[in-house]
N, C-alpha and C. Protein backbone atom coordinates (compact mmCIF):
# COMPACT_ATOMS: atom_id res chain seq x y z
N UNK A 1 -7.77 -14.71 18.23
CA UNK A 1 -9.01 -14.21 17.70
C UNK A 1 -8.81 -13.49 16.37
N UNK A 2 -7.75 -12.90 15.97
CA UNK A 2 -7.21 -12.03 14.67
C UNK A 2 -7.27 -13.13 13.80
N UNK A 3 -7.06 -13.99 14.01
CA UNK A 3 -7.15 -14.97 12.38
C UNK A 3 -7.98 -15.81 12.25
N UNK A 4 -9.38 -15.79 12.90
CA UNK A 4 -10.88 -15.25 12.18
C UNK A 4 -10.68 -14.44 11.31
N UNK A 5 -10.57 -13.17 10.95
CA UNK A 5 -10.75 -12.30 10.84
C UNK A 5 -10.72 -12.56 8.96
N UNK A 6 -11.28 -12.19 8.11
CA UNK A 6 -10.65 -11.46 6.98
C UNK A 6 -10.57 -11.09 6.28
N UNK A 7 -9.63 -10.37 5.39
CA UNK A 7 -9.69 -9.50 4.78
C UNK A 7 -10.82 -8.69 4.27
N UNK A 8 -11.14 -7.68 3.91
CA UNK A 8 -12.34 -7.10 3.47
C UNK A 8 -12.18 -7.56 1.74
N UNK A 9 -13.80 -7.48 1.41
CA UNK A 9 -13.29 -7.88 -0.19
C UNK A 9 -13.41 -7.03 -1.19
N UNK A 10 -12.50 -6.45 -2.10
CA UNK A 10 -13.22 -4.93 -2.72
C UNK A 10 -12.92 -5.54 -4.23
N UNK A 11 -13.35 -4.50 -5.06
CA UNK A 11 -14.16 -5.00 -6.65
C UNK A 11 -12.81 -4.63 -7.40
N UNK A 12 -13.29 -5.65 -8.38
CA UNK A 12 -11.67 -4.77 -9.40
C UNK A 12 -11.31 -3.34 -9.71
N UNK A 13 -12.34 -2.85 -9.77
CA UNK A 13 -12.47 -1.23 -9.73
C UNK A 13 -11.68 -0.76 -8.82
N UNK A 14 -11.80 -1.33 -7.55
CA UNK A 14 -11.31 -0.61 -6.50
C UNK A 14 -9.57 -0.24 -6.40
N UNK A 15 -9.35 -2.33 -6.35
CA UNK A 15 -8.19 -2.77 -6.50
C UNK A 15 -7.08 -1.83 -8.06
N UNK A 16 -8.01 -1.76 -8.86
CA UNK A 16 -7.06 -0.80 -10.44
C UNK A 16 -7.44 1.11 -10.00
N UNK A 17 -8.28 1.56 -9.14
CA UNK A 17 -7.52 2.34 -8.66
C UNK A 17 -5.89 2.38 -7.61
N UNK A 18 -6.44 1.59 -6.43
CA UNK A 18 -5.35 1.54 -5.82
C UNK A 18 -3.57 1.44 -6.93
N UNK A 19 -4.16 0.38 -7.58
CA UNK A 19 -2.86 0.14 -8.30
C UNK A 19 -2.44 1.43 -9.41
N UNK A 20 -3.54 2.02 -9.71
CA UNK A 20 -2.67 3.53 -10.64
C UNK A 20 -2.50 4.39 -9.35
N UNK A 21 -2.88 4.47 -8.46
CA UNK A 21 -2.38 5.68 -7.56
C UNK A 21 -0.54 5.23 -7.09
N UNK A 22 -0.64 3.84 -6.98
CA UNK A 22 0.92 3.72 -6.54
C UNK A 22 1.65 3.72 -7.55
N UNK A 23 1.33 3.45 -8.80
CA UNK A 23 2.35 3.48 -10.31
C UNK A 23 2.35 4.93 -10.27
N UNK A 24 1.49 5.66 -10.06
CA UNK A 24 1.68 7.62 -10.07
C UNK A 24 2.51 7.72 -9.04
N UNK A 25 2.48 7.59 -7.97
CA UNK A 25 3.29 8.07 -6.81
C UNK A 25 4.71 7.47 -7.00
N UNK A 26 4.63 6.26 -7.41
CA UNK A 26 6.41 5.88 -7.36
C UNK A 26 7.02 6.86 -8.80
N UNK A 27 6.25 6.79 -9.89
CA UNK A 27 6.73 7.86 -10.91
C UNK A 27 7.28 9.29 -10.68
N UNK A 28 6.52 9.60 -9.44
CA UNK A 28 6.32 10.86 -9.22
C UNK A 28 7.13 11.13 -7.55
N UNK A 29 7.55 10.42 -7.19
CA UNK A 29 8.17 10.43 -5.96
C UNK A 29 7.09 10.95 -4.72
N UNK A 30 5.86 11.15 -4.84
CA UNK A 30 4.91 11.71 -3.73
C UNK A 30 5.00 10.57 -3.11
N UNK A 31 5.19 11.05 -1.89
CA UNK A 31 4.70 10.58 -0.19
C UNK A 31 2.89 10.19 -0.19
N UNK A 32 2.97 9.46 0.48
CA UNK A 32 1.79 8.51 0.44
C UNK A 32 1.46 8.07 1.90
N UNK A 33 0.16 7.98 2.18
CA UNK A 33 0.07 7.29 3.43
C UNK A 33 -0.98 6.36 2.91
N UNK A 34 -0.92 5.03 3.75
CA UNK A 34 -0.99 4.01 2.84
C UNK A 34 -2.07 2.99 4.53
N UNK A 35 -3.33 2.99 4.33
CA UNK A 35 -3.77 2.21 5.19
C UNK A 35 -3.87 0.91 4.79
N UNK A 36 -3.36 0.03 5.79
CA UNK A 36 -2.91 -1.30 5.66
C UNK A 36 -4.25 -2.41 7.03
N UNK A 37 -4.68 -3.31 6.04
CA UNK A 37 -5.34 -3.90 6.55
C UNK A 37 -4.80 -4.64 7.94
N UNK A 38 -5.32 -4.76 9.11
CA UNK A 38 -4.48 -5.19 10.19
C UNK A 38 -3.60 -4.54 10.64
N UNK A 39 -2.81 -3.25 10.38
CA UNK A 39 -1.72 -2.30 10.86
C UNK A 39 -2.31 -1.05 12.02
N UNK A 40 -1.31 -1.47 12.75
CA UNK A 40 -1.72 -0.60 13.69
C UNK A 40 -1.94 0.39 13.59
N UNK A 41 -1.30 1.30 12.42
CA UNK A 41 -0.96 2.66 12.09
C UNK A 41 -1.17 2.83 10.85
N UNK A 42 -1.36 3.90 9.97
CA UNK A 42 -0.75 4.14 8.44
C UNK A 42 0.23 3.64 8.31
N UNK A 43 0.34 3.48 7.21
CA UNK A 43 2.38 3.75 6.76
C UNK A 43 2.70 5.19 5.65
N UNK A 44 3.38 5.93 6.13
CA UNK A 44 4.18 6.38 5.84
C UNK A 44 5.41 6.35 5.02
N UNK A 45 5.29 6.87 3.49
CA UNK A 45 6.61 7.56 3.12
C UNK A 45 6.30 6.90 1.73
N UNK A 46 7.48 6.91 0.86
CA UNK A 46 7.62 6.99 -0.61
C UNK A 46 7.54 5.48 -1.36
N UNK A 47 6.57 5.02 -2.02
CA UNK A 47 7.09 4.12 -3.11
C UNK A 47 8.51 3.68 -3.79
N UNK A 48 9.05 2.62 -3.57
CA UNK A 48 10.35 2.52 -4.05
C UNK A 48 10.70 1.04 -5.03
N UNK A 49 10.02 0.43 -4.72
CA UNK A 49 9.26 -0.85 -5.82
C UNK A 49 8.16 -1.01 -6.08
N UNK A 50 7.66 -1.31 -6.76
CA UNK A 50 5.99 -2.32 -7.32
C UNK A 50 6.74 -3.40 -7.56
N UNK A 51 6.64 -5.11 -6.89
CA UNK A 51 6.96 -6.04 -7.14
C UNK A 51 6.11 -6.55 -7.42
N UNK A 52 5.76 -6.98 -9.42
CA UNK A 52 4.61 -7.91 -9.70
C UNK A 52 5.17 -9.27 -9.76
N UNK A 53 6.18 -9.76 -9.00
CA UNK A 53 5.98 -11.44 -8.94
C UNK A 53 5.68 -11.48 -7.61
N UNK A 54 6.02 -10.50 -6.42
CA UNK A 54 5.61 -11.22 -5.39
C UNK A 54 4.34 -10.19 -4.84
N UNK A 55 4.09 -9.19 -5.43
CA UNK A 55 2.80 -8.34 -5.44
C UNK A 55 3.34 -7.95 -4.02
N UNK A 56 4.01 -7.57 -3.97
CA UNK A 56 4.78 -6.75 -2.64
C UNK A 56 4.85 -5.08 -3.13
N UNK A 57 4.25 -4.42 -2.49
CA UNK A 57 4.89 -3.02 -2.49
C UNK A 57 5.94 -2.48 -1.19
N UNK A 58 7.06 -1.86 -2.23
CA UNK A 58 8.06 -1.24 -0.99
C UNK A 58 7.78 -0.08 -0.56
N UNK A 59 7.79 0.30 0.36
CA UNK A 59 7.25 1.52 0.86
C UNK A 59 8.92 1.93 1.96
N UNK A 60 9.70 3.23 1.44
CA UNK A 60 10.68 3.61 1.92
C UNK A 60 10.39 4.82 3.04
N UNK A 61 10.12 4.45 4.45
CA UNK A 61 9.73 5.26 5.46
C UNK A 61 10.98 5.51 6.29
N UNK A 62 11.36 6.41 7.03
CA UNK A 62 12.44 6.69 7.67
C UNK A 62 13.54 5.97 7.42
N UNK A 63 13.95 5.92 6.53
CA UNK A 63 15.22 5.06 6.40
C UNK A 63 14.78 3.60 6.21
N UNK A 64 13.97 3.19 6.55
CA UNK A 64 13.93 1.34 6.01
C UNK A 64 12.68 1.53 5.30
N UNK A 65 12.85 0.09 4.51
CA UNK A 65 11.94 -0.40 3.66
C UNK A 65 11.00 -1.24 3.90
N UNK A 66 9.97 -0.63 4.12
CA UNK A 66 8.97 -1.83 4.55
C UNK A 66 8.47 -2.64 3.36
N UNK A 67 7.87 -3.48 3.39
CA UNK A 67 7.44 -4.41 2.19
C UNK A 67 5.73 -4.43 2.52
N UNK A 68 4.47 -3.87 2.07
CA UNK A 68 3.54 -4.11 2.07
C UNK A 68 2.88 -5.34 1.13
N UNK A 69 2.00 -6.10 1.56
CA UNK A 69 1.33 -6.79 0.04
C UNK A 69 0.24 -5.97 -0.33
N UNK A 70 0.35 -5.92 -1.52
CA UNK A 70 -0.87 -4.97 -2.38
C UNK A 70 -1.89 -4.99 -1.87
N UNK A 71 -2.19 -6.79 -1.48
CA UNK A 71 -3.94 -6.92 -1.65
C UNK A 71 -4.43 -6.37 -0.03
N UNK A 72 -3.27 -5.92 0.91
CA UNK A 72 -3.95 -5.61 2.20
C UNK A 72 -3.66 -4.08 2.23
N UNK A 73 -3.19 -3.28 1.27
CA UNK A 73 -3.37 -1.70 1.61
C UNK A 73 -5.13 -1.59 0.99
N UNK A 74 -5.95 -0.88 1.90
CA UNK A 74 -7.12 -0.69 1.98
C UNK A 74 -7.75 0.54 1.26
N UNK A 75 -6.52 1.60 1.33
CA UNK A 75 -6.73 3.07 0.91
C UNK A 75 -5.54 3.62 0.81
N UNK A 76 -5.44 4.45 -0.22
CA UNK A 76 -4.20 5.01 -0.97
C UNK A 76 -4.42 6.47 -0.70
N UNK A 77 -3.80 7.57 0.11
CA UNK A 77 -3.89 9.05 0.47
C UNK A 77 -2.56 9.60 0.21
N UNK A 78 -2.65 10.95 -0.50
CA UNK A 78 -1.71 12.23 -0.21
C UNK A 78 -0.88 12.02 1.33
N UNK A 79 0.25 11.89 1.59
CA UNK A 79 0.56 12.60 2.75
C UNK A 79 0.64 13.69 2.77
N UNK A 80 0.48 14.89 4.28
CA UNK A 80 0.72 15.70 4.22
C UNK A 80 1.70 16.07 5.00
């Protein structure tokens, strides 16, 4: 039934915020919690790539690297 489903569609506006909040945060080393379309959970922890050929963001949480794709983080937050 999940792949019905998809994606929500948001405006370029939306998408060129998201994308300066993660070019600030990886500059800046801030922790981020990062809602991901379809994820069970937030994600958690620091920017450690912006990959613009495969539009992958790395996201370095407890010790591993997760690989997000851009176009499914939904909302970009402060961790606290």
């Amino acid at each position: 039934m999940a792949k019905g489903k998809k994606r929500p569609t948001r405006d370029e506006f939306e998408l060129e915020q998201i994308g300066e909040q993660l070019v600030e945060a990886k500059h800046e080393g801030t922790k981020l919690l990062l809602d991901v379309w379809e994820a069970e959970a937030p994600i958690q922890g620091r920017i450690t790539e912006l990959d613009s050929r495969t539009k992958l963001v790395h996201v370095s949480s407890d010790g591993a690297v997760i690989k997000v794709p851009f176009m499914d983080i939904m909302r970009v937050s402060n961790a606290r």
